[in-house]
C-alpha atoms as a PDB file:
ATOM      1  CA  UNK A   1     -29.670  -0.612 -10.962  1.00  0.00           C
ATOM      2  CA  UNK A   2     -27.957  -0.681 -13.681  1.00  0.00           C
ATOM      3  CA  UNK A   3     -24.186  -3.194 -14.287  1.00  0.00           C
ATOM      4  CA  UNK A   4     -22.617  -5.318 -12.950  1.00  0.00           C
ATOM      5  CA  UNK A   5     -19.095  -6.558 -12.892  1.00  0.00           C
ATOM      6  CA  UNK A   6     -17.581  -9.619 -10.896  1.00  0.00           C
ATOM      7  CA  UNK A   7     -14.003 -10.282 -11.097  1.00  0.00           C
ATOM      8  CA  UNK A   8     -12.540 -13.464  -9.315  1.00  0.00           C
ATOM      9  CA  UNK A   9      -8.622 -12.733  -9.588  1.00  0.00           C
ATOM     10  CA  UNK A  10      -6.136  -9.701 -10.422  1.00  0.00           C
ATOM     11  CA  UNK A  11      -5.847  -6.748  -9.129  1.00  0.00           C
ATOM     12  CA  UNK A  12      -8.694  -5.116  -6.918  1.00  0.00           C
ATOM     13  CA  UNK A  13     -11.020  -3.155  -8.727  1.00  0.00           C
ATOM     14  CA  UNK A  14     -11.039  -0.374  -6.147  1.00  0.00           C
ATOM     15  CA  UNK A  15      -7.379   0.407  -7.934  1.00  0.00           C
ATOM     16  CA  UNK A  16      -8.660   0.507 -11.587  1.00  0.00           C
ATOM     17  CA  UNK A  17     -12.342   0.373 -12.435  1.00  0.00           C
ATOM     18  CA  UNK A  18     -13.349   2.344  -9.015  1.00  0.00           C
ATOM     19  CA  UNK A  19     -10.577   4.490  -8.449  1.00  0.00           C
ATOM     20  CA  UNK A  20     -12.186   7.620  -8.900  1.00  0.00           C
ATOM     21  CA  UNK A  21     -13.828   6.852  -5.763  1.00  0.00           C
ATOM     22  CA  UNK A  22     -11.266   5.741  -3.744  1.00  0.00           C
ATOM     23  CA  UNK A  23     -10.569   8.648  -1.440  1.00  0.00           C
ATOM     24  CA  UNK A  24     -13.686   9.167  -0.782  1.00  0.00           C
ATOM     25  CA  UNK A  25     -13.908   5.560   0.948  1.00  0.00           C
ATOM     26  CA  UNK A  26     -10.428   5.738   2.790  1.00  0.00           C
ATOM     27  CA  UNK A  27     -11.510   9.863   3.785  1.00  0.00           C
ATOM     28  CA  UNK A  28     -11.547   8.721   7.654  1.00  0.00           C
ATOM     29  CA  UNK A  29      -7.648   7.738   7.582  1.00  0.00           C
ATOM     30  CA  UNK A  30      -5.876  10.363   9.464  1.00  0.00           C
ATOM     31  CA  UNK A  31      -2.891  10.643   6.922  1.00  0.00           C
ATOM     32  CA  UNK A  32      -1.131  13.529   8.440  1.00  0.00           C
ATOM     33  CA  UNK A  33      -0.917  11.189  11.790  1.00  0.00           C
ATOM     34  CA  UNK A  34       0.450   8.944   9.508  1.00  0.00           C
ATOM     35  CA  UNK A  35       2.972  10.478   7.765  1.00  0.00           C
ATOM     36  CA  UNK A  36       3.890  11.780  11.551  1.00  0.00           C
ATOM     37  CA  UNK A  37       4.324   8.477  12.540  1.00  0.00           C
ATOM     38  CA  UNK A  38       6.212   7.416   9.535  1.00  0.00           C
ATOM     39  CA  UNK A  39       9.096  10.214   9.677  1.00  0.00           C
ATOM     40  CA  UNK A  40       9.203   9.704  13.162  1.00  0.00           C
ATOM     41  CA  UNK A  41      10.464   6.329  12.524  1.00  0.00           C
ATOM     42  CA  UNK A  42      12.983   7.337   9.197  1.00  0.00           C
ATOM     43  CA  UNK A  43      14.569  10.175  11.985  1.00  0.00           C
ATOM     44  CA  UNK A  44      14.917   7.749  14.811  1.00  0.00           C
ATOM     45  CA  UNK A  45      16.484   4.757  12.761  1.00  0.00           C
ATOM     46  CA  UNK A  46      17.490   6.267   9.004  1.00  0.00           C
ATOM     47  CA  UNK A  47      21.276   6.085   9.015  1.00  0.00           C
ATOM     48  CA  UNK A  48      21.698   7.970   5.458  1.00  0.00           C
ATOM     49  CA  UNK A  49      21.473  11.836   6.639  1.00  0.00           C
ATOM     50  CA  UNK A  50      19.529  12.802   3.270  1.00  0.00           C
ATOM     51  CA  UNK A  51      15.548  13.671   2.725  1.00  0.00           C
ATOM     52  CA  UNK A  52      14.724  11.402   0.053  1.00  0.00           C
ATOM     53  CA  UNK A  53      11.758   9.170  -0.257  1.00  0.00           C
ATOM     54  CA  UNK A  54      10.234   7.172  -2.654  1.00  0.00           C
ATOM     55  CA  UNK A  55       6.747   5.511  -1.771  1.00  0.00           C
ATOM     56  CA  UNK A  56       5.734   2.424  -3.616  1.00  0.00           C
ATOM     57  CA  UNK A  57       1.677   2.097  -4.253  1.00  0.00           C
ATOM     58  CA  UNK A  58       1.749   5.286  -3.851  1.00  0.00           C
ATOM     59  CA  UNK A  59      -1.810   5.173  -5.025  1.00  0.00           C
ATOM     60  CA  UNK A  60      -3.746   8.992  -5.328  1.00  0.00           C
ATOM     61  CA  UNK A  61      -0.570  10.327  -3.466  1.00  0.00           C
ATOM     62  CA  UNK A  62      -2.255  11.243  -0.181  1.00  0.00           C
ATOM     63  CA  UNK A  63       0.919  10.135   1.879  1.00  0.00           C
ATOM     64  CA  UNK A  64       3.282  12.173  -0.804  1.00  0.00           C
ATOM     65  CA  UNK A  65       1.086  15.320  -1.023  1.00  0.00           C
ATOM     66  CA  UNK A  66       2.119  16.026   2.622  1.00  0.00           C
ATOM     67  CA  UNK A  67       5.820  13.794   2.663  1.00  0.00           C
ATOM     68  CA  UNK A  68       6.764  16.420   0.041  1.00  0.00           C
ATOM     69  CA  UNK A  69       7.060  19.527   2.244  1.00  0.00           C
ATOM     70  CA  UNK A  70      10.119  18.353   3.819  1.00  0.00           C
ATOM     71  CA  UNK A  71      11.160  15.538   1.381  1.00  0.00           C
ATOM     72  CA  UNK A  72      12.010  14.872  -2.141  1.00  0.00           C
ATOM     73  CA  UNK A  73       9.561  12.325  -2.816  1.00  0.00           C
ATOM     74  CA  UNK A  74       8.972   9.891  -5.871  1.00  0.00           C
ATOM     75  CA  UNK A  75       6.079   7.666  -6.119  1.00  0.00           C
ATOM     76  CA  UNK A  76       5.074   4.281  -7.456  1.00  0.00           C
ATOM     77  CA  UNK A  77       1.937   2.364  -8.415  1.00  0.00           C
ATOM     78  CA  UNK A  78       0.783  -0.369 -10.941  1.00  0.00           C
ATOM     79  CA  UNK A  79      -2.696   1.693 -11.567  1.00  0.00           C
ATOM     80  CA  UNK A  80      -2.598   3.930 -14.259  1.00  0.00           C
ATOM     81  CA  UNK A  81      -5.751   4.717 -13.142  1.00  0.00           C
ATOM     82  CA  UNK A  82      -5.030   5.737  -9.329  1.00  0.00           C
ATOM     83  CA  UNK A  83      -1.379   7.600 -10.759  1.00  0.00           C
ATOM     84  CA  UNK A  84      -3.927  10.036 -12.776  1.00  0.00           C
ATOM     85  CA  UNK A  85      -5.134  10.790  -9.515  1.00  0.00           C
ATOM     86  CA  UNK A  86      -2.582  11.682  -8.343  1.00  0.00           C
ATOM     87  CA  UNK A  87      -0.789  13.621 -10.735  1.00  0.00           C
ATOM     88  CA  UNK A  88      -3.764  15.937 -10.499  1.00  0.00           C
ATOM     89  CA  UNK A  89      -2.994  16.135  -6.589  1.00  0.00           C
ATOM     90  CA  UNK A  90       0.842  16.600  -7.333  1.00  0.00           C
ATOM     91  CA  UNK A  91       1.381  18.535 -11.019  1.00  0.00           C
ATOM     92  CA  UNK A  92       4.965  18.809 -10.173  1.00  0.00           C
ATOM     93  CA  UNK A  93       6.041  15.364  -8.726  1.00  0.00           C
ATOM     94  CA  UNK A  94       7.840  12.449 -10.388  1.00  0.00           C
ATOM     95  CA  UNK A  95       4.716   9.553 -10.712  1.00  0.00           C
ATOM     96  CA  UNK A  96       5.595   6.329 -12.578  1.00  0.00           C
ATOM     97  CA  UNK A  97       4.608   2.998 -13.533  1.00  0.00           C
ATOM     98  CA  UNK A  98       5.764   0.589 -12.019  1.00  0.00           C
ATOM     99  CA  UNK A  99       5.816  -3.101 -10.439  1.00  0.00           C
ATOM    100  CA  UNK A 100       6.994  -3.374  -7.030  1.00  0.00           C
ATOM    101  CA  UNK A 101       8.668  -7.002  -8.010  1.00  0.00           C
ATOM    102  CA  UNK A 102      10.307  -4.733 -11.142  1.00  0.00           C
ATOM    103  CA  UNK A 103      10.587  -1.733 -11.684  1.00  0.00           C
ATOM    104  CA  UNK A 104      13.744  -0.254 -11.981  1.00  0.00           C
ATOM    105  CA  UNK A 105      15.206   3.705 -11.249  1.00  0.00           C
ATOM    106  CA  UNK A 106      18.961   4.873 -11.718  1.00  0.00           C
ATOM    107  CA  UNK A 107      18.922   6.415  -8.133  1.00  0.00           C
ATOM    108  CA  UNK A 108      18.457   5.391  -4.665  1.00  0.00           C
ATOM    109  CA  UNK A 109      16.539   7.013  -1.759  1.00  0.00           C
ATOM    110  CA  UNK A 110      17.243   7.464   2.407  1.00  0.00           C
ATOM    111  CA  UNK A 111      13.360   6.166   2.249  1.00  0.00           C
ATOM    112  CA  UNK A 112      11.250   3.408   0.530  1.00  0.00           C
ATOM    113  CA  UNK A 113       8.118   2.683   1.871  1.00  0.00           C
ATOM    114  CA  UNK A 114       5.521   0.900   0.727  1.00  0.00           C
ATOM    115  CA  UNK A 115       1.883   0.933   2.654  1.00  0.00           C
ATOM    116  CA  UNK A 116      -1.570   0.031   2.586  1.00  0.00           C
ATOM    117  CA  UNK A 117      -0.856  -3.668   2.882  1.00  0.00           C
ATOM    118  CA  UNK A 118       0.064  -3.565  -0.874  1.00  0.00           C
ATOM    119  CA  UNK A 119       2.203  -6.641  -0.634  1.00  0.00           C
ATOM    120  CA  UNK A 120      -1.098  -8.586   0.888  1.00  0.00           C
ATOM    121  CA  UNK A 121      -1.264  -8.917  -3.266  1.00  0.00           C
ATOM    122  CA  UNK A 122       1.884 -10.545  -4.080  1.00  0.00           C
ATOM    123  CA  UNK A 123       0.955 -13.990  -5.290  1.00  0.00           C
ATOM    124  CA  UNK A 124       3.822 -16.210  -3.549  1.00  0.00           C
ATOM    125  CA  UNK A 125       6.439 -15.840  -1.151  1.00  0.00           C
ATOM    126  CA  UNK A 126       9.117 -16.106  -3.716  1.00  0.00           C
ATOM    127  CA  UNK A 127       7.685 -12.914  -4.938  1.00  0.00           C
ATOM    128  CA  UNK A 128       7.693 -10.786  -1.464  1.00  0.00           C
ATOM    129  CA  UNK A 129      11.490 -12.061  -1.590  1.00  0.00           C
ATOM    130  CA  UNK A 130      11.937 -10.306  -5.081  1.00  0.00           C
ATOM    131  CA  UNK A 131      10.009  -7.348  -3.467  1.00  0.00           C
ATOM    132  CA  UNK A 132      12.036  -6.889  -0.842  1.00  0.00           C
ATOM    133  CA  UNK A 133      15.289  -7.265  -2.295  1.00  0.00           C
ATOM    134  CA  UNK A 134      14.111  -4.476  -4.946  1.00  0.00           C
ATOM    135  CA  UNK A 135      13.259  -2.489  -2.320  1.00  0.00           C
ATOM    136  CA  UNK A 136      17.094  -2.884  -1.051  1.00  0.00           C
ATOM    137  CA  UNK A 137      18.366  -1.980  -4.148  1.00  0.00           C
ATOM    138  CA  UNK A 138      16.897   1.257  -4.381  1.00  0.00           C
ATOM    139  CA  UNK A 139      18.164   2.148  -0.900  1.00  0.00           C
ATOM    140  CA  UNK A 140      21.300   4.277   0.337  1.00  0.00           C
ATOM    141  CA  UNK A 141      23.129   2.694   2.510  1.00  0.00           C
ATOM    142  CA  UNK A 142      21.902   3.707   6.036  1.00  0.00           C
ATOM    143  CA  UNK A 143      18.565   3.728   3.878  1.00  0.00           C
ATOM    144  CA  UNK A 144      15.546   2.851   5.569  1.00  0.00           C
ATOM    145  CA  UNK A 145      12.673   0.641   4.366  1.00  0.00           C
ATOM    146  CA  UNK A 146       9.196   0.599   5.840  1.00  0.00           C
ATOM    147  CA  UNK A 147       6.646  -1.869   4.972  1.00  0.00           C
ATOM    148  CA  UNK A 148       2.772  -1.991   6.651  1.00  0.00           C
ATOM    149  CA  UNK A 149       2.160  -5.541   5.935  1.00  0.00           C
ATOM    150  CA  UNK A 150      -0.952  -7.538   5.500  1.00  0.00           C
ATOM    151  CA  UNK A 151      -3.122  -9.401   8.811  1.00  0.00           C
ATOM    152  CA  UNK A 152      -1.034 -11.993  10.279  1.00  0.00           C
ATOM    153  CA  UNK A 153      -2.563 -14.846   9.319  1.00  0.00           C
ATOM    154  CA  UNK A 154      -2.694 -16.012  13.088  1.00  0.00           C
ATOM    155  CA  UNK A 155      -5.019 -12.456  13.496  1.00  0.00           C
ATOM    156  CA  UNK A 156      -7.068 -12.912  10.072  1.00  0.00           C
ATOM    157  CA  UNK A 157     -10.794 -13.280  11.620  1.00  0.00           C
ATOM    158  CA  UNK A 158     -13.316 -15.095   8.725  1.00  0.00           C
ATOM    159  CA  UNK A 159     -16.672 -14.131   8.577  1.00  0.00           C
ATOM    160  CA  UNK A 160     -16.290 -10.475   9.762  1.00  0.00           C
ATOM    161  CA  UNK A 161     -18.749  -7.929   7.988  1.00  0.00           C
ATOM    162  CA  UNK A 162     -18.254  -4.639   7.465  1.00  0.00           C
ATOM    163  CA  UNK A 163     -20.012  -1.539   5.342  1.00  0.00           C
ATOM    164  CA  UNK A 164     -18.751   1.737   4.840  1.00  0.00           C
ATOM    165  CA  UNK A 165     -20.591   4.586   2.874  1.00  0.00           C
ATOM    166  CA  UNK A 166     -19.040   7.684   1.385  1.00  0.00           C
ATOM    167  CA  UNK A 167     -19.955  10.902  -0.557  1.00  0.00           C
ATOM    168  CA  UNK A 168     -17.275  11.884  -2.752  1.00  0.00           C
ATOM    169  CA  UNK A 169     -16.988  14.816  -6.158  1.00  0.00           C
ATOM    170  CA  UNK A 170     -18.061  11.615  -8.023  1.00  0.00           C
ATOM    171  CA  UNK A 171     -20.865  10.463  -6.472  1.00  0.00           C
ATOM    172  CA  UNK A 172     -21.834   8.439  -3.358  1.00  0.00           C
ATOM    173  CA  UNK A 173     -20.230   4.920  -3.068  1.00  0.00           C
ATOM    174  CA  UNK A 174     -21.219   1.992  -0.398  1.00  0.00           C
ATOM    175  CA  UNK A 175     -19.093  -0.896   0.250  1.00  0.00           C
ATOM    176  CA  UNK A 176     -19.769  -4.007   1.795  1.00  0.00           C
ATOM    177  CA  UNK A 177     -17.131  -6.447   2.747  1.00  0.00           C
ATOM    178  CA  UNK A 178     -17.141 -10.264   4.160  1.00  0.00           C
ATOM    179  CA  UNK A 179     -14.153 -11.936   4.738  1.00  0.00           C
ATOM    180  CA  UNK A 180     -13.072 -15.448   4.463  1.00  0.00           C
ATOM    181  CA  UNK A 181      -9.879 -18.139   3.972  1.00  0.00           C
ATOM    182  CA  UNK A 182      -8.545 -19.736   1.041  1.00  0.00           C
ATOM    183  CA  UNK A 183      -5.595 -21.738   2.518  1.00  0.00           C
ATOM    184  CA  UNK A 184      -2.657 -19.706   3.188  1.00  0.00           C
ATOM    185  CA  UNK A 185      -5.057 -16.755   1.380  1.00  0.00           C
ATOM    186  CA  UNK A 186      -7.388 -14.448   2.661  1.00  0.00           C
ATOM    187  CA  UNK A 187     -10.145 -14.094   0.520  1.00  0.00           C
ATOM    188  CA  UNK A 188     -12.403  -9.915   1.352  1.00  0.00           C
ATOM    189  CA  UNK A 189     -15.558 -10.561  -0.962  1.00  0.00           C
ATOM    190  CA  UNK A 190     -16.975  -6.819  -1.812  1.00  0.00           C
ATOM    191  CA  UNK A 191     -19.803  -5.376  -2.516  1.00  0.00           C
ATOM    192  CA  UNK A 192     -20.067  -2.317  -4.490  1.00  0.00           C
ATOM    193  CA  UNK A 193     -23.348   0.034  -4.838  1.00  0.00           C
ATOM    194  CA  UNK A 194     -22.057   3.434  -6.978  1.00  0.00           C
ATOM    195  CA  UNK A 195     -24.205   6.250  -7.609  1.00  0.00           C
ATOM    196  CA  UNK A 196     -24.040   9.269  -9.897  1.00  0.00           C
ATOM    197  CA  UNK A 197     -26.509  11.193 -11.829  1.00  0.00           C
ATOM    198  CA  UNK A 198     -24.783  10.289 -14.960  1.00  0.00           C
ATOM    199  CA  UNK A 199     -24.565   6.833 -14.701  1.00  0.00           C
ATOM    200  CA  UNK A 200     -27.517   6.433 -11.983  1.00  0.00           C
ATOM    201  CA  UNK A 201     -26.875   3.043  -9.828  1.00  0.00           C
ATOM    202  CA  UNK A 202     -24.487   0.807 -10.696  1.00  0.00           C
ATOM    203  CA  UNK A 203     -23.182  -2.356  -8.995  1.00  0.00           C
ATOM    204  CA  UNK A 204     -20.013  -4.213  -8.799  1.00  0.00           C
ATOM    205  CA  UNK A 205     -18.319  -7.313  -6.990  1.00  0.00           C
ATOM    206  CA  UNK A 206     -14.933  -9.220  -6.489  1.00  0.00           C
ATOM    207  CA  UNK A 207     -12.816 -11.068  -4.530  1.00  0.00           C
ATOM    208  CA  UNK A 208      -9.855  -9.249  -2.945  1.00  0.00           C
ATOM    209  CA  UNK A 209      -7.495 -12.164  -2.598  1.00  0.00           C
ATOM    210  CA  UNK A 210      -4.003 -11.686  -0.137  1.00  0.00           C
ATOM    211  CA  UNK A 211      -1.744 -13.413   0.860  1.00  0.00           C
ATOM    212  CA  UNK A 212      -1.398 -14.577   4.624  1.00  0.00           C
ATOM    213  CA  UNK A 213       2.365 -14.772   5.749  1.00  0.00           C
ATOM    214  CA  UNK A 214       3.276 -14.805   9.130  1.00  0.00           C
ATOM    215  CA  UNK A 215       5.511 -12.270  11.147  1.00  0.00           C
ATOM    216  CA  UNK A 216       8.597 -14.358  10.900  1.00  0.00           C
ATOM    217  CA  UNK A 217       8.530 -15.057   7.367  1.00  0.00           C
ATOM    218  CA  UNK A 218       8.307 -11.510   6.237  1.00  0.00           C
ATOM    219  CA  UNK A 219      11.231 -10.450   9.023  1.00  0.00           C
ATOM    220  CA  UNK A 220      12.965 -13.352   7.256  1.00  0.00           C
ATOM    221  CA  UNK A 221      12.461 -12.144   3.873  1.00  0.00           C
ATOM    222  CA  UNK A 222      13.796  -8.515   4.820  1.00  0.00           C
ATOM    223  CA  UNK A 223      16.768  -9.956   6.502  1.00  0.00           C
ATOM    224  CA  UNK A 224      17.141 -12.340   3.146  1.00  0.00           C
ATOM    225  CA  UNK A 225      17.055  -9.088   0.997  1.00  0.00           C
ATOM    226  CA  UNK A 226      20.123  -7.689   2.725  1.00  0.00           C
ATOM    227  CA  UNK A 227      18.314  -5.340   5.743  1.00  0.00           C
ATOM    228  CA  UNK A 228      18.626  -5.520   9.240  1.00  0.00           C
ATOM    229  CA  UNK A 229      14.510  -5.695  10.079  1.00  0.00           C
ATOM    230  CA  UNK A 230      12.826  -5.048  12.923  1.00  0.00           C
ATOM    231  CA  UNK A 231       9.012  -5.232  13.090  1.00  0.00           C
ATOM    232  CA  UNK A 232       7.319  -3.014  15.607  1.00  0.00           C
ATOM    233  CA  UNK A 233       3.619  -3.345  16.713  1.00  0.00           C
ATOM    234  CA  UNK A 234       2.814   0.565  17.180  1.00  0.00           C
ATOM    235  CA  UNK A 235       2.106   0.713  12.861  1.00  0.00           C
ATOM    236  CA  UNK A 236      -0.643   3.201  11.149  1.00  0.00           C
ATOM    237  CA  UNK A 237      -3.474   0.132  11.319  1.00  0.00           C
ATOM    238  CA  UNK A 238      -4.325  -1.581  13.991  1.00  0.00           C
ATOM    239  CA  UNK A 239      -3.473  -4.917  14.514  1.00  0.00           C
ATOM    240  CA  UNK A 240      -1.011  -4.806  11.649  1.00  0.00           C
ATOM    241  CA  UNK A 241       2.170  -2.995  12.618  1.00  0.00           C
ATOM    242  CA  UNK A 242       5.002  -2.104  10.572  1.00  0.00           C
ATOM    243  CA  UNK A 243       8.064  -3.954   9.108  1.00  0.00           C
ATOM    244  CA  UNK A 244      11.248  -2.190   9.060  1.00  0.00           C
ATOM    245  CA  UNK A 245      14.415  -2.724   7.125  1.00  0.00           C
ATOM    246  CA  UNK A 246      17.885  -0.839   7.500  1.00  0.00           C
ATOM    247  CA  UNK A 247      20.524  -1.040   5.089  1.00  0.00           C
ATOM    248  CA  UNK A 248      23.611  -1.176   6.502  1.00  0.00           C
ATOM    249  CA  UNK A 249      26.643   1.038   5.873  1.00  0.00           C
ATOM    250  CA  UNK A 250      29.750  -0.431   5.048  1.00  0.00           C
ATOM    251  CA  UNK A 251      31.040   0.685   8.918  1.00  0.00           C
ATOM    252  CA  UNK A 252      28.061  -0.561  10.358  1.00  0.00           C
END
């Protein structure tokens, strides 16, 4: 084998160094049941009447490539590395840089969701506040936000072991995962094994750290952001649910 690379903090390799590879490992999501379930939701308790949606970590754009038949959709991510992915999956869709905590557009959507436990990497609560409440802001009124939010930490199970092996258009990629607690942190150690006949064998590891807040914190934080939240259990992960967040019209 040839490499290796550990890295202790920041953000999780499978976003930057790895990304090429990351579909192939998340292949066995069903995202069309997803995005099913996710519209669902906008239909039954959107108030704003429009079709616009903006998904933050948007990552390689699997959610967008099929939100964009019926929506105009924007999308989101910190990786420049997974938003080359997916501007090769969607030539014709606004991708951008951005932090959820910052970033900044001059128009506001009937949609902003933000999935894959993305906030698990937020380092404090005082950030998921500033989250949230940019998340508001970029909301029509009636707007709604939806949020699939990390384990609750009364859930998190330590020492549970788990490998999954894919074969992708870059190679074949293996990862092994153990998971622990830090405190108010959750702490996934990986393994990576990645194999291509240009590079041959290669090896990396880190530690995925998240943060562990409970239910009522993060409907709290919504509510502290200006939405009227809701969290209901029937979410596109099990055990994790989703967090909703309306913003209400000035009639409301």
């Amino acid at each position: 084998m040839r490499g290796r690379t550990t890295i202790r903090s920041g953000p999780p390799l499978m976003f930057y160094g790895l990304a090429a590879h990351y579909d192939a490992l998340v292949a066995g999501k069903d995202t069309r049941k997803e995005v099913e379930r996710l519209e669902v939701l906008a239909r039954r308790l959107g108030r704003s009447g429009g079709r616009s949606w903006l998904d933050v970590a948007c990552g390689t754009g699997r959610h967008l490539a099929i939100l964009r038949r019926r929506h105009h959709v924007v999308g989101i991510d910190r990786s420049e590395a997974m938003l080359r992915l997916a501007r090769k999956r969607l030539p014709r869709t606004r991708l951008l840089r951005g932090d959820m905590r910052s970033f900044r557009l001059e128009e506001s959507f009937d949609v902003v969701s933000c999935l894959f436990s993305a906030i698990a990497h937020l380092q404090s609560e005082s950030e998921l506040d500033a989250t949230f409440r940019n998340f508001a802001r970029h909301l029509k009124p009636g707007g709604l936000c939806i949020v699939e939010p990390w384990i609750d930490p009364s859930k998190f199970r330590t020492g549970f072991v788990q490998v999954v092996c894919r074969s992708g258009p870059k190679g074949v990629v293996a990862r092994m995962s153990r998971s622990s607690r830090r405190g108010r942190r959750s702490v996934v150690h990986y393994e990576f094994l990645v194999g291509d006949p240009q590079h041959g064998v290669r090896h990396f590891a880190e530690d995925d750290v998240g943060l562990l807040v409970p239910r009522r914190r993060l409907v709290a934080a919504m509510a502290r952001a200006g939405l009227r939240p809701r969290f209901v259990e029937a979410g596109l992960t099990p055990g994790r649910g989703l967090l909703l967040g309306r913003m209400p019209r000035p009639r409301d």
